[in-house]
C-alpha atoms as a PDB file:
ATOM      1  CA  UNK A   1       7.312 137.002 102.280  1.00  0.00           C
ATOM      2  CA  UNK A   2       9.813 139.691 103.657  1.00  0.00           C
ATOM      3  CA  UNK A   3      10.854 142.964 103.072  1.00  0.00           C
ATOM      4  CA  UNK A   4      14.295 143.938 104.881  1.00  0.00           C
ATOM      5  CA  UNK A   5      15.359 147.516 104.655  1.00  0.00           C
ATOM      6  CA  UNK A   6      14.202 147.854 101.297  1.00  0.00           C
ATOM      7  CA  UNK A   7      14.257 150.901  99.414  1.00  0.00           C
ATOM      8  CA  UNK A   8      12.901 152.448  96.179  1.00  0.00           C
ATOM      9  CA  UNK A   9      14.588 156.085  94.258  1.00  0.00           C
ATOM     10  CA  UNK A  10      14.113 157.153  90.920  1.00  0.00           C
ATOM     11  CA  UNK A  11      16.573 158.910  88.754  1.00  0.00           C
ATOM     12  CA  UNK A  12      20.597 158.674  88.531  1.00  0.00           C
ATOM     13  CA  UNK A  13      20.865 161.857  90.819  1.00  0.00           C
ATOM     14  CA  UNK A  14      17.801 160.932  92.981  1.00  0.00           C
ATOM     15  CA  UNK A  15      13.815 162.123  92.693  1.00  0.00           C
ATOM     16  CA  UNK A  16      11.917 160.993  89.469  1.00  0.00           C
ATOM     17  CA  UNK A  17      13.572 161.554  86.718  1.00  0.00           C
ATOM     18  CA  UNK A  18      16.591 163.588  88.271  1.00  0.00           C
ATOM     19  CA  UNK A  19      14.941 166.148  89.533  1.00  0.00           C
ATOM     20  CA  UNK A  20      16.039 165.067  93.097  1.00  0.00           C
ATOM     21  CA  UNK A  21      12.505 165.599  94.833  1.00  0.00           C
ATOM     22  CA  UNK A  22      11.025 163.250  97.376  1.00  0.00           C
ATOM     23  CA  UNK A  23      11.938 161.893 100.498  1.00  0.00           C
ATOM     24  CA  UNK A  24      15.296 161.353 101.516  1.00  0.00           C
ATOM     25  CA  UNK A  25      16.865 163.412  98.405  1.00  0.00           C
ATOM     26  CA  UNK A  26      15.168 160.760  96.181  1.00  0.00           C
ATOM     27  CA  UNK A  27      14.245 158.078  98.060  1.00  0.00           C
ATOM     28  CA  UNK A  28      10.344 157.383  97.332  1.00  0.00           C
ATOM     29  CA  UNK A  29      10.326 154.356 100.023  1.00  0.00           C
ATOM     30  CA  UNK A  30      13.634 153.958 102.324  1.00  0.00           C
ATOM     31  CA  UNK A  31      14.301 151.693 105.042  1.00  0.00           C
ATOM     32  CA  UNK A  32      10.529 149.386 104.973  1.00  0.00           C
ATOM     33  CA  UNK A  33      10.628 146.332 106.553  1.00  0.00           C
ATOM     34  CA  UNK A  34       7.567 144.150 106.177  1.00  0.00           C
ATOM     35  CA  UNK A  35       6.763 140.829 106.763  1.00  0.00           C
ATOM     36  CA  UNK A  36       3.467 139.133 105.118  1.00  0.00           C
ATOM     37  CA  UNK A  37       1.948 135.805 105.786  1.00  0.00           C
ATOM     38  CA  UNK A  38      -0.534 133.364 104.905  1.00  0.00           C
ATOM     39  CA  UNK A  39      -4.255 134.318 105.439  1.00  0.00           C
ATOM     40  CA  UNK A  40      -3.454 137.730 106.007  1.00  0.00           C
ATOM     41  CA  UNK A  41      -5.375 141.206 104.449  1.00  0.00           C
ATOM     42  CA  UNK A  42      -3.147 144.052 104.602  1.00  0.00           C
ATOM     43  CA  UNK A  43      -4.503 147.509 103.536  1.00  0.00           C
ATOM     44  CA  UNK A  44      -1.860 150.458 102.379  1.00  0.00           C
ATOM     45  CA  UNK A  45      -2.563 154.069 102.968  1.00  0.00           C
ATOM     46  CA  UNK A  46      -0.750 156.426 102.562  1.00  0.00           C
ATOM     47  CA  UNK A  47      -0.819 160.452 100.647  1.00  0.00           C
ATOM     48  CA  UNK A  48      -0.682 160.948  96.599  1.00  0.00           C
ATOM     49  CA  UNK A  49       2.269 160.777  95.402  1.00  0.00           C
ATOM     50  CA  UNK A  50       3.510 159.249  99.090  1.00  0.00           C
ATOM     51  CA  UNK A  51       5.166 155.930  97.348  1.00  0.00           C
ATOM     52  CA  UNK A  52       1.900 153.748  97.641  1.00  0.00           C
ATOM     53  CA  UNK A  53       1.828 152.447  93.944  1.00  0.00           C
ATOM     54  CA  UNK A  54       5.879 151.863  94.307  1.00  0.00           C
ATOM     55  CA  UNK A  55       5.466 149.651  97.497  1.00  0.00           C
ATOM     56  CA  UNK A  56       2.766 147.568  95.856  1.00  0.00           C
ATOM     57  CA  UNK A  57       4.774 146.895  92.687  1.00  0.00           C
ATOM     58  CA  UNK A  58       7.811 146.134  94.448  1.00  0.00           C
ATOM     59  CA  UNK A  59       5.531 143.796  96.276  1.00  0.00           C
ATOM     60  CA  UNK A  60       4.511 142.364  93.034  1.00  0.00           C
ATOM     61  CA  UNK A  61       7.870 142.044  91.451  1.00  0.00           C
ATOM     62  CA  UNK A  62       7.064 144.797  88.752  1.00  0.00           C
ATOM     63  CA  UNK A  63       9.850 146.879  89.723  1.00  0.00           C
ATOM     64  CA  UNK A  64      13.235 146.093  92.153  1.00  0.00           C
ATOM     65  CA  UNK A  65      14.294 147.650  95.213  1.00  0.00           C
ATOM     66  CA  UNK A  66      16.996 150.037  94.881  1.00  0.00           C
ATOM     67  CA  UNK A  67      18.433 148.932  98.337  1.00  0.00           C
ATOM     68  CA  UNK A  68      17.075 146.118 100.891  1.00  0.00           C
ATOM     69  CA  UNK A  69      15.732 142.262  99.669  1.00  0.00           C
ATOM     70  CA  UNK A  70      12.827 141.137  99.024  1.00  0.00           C
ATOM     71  CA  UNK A  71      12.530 137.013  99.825  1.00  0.00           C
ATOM     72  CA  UNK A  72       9.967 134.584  99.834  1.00  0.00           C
ATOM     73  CA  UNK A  73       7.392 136.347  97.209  1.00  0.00           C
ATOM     74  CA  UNK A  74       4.890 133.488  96.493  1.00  0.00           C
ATOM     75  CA  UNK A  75       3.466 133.379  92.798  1.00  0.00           C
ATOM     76  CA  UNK A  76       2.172 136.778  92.517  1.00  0.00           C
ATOM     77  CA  UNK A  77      -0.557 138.453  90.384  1.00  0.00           C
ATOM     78  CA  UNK A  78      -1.025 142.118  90.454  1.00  0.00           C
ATOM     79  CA  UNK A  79      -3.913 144.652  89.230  1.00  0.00           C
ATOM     80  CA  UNK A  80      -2.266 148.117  88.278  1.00  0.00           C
ATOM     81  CA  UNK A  81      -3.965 151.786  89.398  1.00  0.00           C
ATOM     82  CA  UNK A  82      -3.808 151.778  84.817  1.00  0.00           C
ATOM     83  CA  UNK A  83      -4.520 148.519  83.055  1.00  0.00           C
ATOM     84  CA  UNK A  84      -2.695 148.680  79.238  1.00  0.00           C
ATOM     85  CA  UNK A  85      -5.754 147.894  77.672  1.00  0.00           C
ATOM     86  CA  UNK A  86      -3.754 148.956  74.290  1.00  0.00           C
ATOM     87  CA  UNK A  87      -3.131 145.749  73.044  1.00  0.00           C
ATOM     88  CA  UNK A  88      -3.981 143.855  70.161  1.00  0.00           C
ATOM     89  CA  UNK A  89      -5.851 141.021  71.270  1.00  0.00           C
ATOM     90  CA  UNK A  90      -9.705 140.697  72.216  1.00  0.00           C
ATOM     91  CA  UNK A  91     -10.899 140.708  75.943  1.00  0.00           C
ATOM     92  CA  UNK A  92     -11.191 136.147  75.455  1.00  0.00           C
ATOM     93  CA  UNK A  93      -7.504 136.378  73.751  1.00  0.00           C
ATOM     94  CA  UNK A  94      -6.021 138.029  76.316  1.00  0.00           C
ATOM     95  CA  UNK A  95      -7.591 136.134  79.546  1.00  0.00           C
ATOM     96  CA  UNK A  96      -6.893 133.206  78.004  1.00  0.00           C
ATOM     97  CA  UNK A  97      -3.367 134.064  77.238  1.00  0.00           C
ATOM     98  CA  UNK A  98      -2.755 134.898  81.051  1.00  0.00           C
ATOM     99  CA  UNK A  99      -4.386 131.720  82.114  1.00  0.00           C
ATOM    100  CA  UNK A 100      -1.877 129.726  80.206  1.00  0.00           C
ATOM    101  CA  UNK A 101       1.397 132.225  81.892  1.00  0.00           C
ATOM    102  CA  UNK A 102      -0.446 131.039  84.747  1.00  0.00           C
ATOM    103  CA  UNK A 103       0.190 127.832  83.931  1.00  0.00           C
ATOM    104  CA  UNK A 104      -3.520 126.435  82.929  1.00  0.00           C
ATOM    105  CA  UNK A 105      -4.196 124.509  79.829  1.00  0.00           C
ATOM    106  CA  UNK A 106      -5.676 126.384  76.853  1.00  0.00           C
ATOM    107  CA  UNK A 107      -9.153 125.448  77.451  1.00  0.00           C
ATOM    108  CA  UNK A 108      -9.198 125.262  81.055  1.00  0.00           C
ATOM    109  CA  UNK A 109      -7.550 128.743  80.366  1.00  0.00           C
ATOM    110  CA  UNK A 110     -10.789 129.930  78.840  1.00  0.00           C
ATOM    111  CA  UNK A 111     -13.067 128.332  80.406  1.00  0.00           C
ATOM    112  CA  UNK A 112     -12.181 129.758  83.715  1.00  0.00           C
ATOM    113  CA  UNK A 113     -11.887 133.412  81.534  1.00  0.00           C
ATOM    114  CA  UNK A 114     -15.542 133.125  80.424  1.00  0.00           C
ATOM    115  CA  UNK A 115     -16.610 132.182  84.097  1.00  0.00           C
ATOM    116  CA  UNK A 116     -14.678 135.570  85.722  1.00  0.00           C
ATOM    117  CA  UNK A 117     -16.139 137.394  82.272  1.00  0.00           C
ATOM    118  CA  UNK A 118     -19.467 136.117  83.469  1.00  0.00           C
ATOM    119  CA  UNK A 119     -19.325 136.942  87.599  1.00  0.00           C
ATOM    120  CA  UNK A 120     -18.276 140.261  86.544  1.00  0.00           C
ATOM    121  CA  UNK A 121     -21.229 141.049  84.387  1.00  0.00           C
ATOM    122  CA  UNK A 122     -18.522 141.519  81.264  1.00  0.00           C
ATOM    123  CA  UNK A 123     -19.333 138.066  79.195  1.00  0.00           C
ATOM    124  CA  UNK A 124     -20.826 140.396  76.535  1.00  0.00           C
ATOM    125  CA  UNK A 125     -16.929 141.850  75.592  1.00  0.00           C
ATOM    126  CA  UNK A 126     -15.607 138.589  75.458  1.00  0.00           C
ATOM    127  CA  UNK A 127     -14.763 138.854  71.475  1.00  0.00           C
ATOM    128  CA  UNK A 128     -14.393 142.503  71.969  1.00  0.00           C
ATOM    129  CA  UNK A 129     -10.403 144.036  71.106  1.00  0.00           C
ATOM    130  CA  UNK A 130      -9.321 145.131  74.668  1.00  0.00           C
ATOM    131  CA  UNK A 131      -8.516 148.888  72.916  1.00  0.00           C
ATOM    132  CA  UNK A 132     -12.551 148.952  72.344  1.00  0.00           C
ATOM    133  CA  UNK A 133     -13.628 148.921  76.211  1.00  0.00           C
ATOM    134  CA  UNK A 134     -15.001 151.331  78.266  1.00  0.00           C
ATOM    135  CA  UNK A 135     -12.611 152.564  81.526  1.00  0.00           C
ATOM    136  CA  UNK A 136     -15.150 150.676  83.444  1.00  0.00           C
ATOM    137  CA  UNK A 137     -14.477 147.136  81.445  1.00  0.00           C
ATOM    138  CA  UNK A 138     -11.089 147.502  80.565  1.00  0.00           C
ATOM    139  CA  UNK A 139     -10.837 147.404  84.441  1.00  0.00           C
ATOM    140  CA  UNK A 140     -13.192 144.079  84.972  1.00  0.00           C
ATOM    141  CA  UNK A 141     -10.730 142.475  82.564  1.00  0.00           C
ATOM    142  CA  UNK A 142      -7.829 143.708  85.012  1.00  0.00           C
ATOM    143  CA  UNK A 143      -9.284 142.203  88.161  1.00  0.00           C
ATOM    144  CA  UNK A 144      -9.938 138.824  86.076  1.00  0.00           C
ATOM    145  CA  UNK A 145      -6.987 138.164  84.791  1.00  0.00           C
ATOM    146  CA  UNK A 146      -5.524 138.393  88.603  1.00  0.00           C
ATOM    147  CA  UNK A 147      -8.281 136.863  90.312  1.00  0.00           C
ATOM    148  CA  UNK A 148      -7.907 134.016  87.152  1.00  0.00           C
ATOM    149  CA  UNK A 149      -4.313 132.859  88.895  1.00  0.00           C
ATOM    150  CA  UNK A 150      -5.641 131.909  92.297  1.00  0.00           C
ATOM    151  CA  UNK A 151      -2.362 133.057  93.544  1.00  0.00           C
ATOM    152  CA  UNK A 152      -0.310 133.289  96.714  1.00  0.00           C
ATOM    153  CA  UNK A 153       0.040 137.264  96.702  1.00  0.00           C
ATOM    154  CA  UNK A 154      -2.463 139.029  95.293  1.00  0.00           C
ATOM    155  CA  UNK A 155      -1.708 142.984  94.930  1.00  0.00           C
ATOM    156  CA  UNK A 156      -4.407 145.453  94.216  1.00  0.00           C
ATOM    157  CA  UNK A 157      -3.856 149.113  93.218  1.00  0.00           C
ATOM    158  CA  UNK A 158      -7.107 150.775  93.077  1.00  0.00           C
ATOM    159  CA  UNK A 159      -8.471 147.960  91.797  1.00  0.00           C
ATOM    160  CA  UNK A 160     -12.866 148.654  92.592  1.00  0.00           C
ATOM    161  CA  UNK A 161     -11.852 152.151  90.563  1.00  0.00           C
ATOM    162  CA  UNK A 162     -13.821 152.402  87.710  1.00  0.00           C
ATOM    163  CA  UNK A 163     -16.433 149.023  88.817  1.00  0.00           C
ATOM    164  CA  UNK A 164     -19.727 148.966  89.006  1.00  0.00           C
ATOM    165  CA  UNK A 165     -21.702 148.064  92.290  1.00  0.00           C
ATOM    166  CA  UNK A 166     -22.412 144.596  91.296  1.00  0.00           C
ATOM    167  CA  UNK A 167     -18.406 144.134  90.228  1.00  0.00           C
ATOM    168  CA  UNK A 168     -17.322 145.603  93.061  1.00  0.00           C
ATOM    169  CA  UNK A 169     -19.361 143.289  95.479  1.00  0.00           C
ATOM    170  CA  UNK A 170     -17.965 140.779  94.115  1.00  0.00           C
ATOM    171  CA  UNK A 171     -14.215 141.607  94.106  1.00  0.00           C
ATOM    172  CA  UNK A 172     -15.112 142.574  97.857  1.00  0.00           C
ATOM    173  CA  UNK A 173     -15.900 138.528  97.945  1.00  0.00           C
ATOM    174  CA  UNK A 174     -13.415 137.228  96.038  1.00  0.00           C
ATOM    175  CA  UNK A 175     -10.291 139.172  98.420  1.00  0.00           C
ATOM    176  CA  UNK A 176     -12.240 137.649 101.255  1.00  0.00           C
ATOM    177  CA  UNK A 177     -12.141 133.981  99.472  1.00  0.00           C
ATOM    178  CA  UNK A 178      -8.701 134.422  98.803  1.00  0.00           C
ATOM    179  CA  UNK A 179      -7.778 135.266 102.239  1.00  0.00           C
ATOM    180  CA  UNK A 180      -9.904 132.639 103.592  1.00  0.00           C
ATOM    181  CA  UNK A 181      -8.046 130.106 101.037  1.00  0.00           C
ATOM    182  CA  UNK A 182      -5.090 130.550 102.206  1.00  0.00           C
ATOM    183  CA  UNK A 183      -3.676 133.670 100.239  1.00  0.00           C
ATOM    184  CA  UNK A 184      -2.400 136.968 100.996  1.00  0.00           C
ATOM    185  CA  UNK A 185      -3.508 140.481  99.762  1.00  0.00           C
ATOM    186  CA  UNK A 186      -2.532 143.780  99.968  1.00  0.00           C
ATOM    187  CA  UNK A 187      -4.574 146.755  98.509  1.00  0.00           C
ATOM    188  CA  UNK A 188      -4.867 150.730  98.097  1.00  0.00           C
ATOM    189  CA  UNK A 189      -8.217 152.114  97.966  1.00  0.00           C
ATOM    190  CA  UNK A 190      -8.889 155.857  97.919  1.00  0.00           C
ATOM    191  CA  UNK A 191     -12.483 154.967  99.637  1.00  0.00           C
ATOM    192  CA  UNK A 192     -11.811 154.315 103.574  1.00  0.00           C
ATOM    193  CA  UNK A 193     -14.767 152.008 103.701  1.00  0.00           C
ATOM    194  CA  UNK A 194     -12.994 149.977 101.527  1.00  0.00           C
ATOM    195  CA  UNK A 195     -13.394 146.202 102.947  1.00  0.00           C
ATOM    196  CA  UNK A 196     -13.978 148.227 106.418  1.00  0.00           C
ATOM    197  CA  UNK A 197     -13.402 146.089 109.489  1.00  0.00           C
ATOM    198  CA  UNK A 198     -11.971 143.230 107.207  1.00  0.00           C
ATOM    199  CA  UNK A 199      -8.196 143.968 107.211  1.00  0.00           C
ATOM    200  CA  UNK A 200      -5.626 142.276 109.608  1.00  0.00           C
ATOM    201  CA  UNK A 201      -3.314 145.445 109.338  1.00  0.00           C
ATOM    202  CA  UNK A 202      -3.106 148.689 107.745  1.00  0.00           C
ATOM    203  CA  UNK A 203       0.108 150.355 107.251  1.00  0.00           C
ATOM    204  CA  UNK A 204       0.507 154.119 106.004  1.00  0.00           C
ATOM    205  CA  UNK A 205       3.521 155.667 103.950  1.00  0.00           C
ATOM    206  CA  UNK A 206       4.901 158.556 105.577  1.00  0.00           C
ATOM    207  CA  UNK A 207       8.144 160.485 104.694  1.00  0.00           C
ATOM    208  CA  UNK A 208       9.143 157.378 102.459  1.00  0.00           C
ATOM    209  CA  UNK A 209       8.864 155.010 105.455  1.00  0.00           C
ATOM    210  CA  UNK A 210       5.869 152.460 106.481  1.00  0.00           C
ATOM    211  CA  UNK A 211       4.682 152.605 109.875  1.00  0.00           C
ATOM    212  CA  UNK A 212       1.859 150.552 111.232  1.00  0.00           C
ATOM    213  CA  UNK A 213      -1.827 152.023 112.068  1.00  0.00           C
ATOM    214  CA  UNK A 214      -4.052 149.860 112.709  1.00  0.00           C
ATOM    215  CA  UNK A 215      -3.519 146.103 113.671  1.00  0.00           C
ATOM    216  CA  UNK A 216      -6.185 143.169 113.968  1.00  0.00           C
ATOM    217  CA  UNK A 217      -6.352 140.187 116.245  1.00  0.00           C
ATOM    218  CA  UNK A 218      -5.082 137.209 114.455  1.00  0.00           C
ATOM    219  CA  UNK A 219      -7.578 135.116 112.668  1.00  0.00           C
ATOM    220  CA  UNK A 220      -9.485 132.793 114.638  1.00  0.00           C
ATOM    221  CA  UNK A 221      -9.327 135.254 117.628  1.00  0.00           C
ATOM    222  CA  UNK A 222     -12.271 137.059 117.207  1.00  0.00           C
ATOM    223  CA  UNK A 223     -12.807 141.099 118.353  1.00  0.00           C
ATOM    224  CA  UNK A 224     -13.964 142.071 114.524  1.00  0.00           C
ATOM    225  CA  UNK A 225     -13.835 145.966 114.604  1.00  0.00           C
ATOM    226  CA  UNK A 226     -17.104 147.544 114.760  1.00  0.00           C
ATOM    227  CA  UNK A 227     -16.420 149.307 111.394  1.00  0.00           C
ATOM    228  CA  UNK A 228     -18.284 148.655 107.580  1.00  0.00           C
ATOM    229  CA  UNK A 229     -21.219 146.375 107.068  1.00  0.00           C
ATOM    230  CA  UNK A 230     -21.703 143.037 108.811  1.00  0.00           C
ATOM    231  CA  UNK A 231     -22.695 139.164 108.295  1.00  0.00           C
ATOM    232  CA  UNK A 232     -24.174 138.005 111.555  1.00  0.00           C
ATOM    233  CA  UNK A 233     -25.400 133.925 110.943  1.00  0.00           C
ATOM    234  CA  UNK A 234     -26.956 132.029 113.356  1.00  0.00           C
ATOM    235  CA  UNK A 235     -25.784 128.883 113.526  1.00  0.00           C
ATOM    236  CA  UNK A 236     -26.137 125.866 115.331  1.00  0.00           C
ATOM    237  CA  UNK A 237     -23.439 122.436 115.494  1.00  0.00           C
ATOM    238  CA  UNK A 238     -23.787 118.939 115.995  1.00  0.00           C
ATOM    239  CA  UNK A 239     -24.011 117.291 119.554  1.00  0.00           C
ATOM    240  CA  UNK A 240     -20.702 117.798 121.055  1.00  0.00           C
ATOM    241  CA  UNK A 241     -19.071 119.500 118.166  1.00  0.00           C
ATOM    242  CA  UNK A 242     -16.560 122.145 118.786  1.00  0.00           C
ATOM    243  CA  UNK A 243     -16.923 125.643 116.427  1.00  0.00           C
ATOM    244  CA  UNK A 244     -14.079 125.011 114.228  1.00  0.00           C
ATOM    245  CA  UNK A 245     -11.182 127.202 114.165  1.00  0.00           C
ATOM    246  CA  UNK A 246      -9.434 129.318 112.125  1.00  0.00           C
ATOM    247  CA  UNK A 247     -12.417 130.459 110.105  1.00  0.00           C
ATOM    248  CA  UNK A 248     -12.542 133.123 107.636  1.00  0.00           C
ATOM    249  CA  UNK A 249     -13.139 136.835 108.719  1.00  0.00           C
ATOM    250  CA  UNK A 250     -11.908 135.871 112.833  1.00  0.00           C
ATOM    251  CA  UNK A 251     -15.785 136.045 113.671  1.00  0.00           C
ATOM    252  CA  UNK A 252     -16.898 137.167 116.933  1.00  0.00           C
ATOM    253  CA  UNK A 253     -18.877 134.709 118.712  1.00  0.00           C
ATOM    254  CA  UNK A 254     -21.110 134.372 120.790  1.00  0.00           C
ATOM    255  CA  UNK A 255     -23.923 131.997 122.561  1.00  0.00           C
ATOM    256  CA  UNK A 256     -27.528 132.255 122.788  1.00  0.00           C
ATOM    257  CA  UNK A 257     -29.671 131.080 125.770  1.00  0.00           C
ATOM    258  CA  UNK A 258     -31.022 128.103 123.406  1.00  0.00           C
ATOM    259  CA  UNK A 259     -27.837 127.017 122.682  1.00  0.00           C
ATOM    260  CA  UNK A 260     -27.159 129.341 119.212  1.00  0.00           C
ATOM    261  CA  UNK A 261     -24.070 129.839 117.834  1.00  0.00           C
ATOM    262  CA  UNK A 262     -24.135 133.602 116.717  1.00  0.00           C
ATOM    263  CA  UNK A 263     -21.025 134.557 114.717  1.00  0.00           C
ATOM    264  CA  UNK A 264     -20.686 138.265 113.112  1.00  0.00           C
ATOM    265  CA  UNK A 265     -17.315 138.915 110.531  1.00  0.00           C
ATOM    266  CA  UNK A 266     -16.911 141.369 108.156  1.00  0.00           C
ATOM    267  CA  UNK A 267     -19.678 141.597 105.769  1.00  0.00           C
ATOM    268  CA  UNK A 268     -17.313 140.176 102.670  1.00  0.00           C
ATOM    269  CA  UNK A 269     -16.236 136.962 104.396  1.00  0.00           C
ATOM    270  CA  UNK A 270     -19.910 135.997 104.481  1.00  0.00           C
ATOM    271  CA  UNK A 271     -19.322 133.013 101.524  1.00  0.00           C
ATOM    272  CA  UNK A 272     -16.131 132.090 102.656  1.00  0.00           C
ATOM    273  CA  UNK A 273     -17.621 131.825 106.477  1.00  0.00           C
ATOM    274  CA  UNK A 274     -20.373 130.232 105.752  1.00  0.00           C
ATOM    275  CA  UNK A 275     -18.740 127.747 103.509  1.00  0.00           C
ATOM    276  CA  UNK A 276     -16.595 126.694 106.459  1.00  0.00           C
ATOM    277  CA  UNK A 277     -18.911 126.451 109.067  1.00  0.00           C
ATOM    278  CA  UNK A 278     -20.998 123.928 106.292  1.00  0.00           C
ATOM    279  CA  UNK A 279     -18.159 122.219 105.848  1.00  0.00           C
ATOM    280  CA  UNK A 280     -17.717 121.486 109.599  1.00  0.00           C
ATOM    281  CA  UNK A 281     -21.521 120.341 109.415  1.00  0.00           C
ATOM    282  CA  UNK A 282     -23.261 123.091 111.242  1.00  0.00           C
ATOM    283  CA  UNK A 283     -26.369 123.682 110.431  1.00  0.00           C
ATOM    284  CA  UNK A 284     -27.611 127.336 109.967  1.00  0.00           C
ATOM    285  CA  UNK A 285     -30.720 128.939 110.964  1.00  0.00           C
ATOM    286  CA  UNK A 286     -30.194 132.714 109.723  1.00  0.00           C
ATOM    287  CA  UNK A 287     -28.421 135.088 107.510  1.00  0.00           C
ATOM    288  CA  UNK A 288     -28.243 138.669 107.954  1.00  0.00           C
ATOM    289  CA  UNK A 289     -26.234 141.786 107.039  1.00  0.00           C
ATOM    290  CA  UNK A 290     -26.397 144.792 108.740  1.00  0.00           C
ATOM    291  CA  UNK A 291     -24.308 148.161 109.068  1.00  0.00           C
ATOM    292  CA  UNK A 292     -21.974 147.817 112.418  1.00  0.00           C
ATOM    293  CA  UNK A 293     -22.692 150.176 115.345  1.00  0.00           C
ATOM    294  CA  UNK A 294     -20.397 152.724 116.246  1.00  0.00           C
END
């Protein structure tokens, strides 16, 4: 996906509404280019009121540029700073409505709405009328009905706002599976130990433009950041077996004197990690997370 020159203003005259504030004599964004790809975690800082919320719906499709293209957006599901929680349908109704815009059958639709209901502690709500939730559940049901789509792009506004420690573990998992499947997501947090160590890139918004502040090695590369919890696994491979590559979190590595595989990623790539080092047939000896020395 690929932004070229795109821009974002609000109002005829410029600034929201016409009031001709912001950058540029109107101009929220002006000028980003960005280019996303597969397998990639991308983290967007940036000032209130900077244009943070604007890139990430133009990202999602919500809104259109004003100037620039935007090409290659893969199917896309977003999770908005507000959820609309308004609406006349019950928590079930409304998963299972997305499911089917997301092309599912009706009951595979809810079935896979009672299983996010159920990771994210919320199961109880599931005949509940979406106007009847807490802040804290509306916002469970926003994260589901994204995470629901398995999709390409998945955009998250503040999404861990409002979660509980047990939901927000395991959206911190579920980013990391996406990445590792595949997928592609960009997030705003307002915590800076947000997923720390796990993005590829962070860009800020500055002056309506996006400038890069942080980069990654690629995956598979290794050098993870010491920065945020850590999942260091011991692992060892079958005779003449090669690590494989390209696994999720671009764990450091490194070998023991008994022959040891010791791999340490960021501590919310430890499914995803350890799923792909079973899957190459490694067998492993130990588990472990631990905060990263600075």
């Amino acid at each position: 996906m690929r932004l070229d020159g795109v821009g974002r203003r609000y109002g005829r005259r410029g600034g929201v509404s016409g009031t001709g504030k912001g950058p540029g004599g109107g101009w929220v964004l002006r000028g980003v280019d960005l280019s996303l790809s597969e397998r990639q975690l991308v983290r967007v800082q940036g000032d209130n009121g900077s244009g943070k919320s604007t890139l990430l719906r133009l990202l999602a499709g919500i809104d259109a540029p004003s100037a620039g293209r935007i090409t290659g957006r893969p199917p896309t599901a977003y999770v908005p700073e507000r959820f609309p929680a308004a609406m006349p349908l019950t928590v079930l109704g409304y998963l299972t409505r997305m499911g089917r815009v997301h092309g599912l059958r009706r009951d595979a639709a809810a079935d896979e709405a009672r299983g996010w209901l159920e990771c994210f502690g919320a199961d109880a709500y599931a005949r509940t009328p979406l106007a009847e939730l807490s802040k804290g559940s509306s916002q469970k049901v926003a994260v589901a009905q994204a995470l629901m789509a398995r999709p390409g792009l998945l955009v998250l506004d503040e999404a861990w706002t409002g979660l509980d420690l047990n939901a927000r573990a395991v959206l911190d998992r579920s980013v990391a599976e996406r990445v590792a499947e595949g997928g592609t997501v960009v997030f705003v947090d307002h915590d800076p130990a947000r997923l720390a160590g796990a993005p590829d890139v962070t860009y800020r918004i500055e002056g309506g433009g996006l400038h890069e502040v942080d980069g990654r090695v690629p995956p598979g590369h290794g050098g993870v950041p010491a920065a945020g919890p850590q999942v260091r696994i011991e692992a060892e491979g079958p005779p003449g077996v090669a690590l494989p590559s390209g696994l999720p979190g671009s764990p450091r590595t490194e070998q023991t004197p008994d022959g040891t595989t010791v791999l340490t990623a960021p501590a919310p790539y430890s499914d995803a990690l350890l799923r792909g080092l079973l899957a190459g047939h490694w067998h492993i000896r130990s588990v472990a997370v631990e905060e990263a020395s600075r």
